[in-house]
Protein backbone atom coordinates (compact mmCIF):
# COMPACT_ATOMS: atom_id res chain seq x y z
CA UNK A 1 -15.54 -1.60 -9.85
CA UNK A 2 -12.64 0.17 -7.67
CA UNK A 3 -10.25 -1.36 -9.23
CA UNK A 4 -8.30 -2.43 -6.18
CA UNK A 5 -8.81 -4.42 -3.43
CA UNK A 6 -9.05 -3.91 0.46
CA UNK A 7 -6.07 -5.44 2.78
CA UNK A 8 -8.10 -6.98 6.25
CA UNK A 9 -7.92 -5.81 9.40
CA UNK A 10 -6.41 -8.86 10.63
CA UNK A 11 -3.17 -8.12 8.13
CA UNK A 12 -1.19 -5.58 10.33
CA UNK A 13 -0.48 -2.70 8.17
CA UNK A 14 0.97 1.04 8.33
CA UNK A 15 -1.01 3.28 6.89
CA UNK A 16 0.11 6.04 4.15
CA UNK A 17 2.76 8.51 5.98
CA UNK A 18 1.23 11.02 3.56
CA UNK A 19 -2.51 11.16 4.27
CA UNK A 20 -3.13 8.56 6.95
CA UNK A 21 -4.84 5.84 4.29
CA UNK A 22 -5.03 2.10 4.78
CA UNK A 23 -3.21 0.78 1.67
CA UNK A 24 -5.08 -0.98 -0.94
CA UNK A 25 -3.69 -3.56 -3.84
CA UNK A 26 -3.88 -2.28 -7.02
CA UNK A 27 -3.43 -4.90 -10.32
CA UNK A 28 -1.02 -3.50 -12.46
CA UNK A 29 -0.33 -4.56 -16.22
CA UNK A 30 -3.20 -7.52 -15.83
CA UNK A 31 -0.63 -9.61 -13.73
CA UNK A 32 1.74 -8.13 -11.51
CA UNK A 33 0.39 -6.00 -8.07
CA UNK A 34 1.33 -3.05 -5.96
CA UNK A 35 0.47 -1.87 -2.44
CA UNK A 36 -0.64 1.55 -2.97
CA UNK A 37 -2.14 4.70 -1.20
CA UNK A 38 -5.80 4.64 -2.64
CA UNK A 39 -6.19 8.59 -2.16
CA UNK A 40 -3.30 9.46 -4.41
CA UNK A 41 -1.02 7.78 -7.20
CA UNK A 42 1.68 10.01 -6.03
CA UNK A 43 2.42 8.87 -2.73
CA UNK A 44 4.37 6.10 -2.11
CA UNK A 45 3.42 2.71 -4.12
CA UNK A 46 5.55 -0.36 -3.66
CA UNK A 47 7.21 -1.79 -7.38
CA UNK A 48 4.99 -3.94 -9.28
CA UNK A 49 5.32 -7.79 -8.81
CA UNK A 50 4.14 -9.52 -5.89
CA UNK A 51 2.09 -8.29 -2.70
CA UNK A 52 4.90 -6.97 -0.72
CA UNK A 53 3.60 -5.46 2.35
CA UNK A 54 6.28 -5.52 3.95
CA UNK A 55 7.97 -3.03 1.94
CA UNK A 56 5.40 -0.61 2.30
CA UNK A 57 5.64 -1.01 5.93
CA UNK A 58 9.18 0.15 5.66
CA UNK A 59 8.43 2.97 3.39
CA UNK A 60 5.74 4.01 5.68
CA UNK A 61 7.55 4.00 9.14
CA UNK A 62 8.71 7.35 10.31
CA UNK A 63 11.30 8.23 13.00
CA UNK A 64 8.41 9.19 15.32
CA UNK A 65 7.25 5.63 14.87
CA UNK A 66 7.45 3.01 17.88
C-alpha cells in the first residue's frame, strides 16, 4: 500500500511549486490528513486536520501564476 491517496482529475489542483507533482493525501496520526507533495516530505505539506486543498493551492501559486 502507498500509503496515500490520489486527488481526481476532476478536483482542480496546483501542482507542487517544487517538482511539478500532483498532490496526494497522506493520513497522518490514524485520523487527521494532509495534502502533500508525494515525491518529497520536505516540500510544502498543508497542517494536519482536514483535506484543505485550498491551502495548498495558495502555498503553491507563484507570482508567475495566472
Amino acid at each position: 500500500m502507498k500509503g496515500y491517496v490520489n486527488i481526481p482529475a476532476s478536483i482542480p489542483v496546483k501542482n507542487c511549486k517544487y517538482c511539478g507533482a500532483r498532490p496526494v493525501v497522506a493520513l497522518v496520526d490514524g485520523i487527521r490528513y494532509v495534502v502533500k507533495c508525494p515525491n518529497d516530505d520536505s516540500h510544502y505539506q498543508t497542517k494536519a486536520g482536514v483535506i484543505d486543498i485550498e491551502d495548498w493551492n495558495f502555498h503553491n501559486t507563484s507570482l508567475f501564476d495566472e
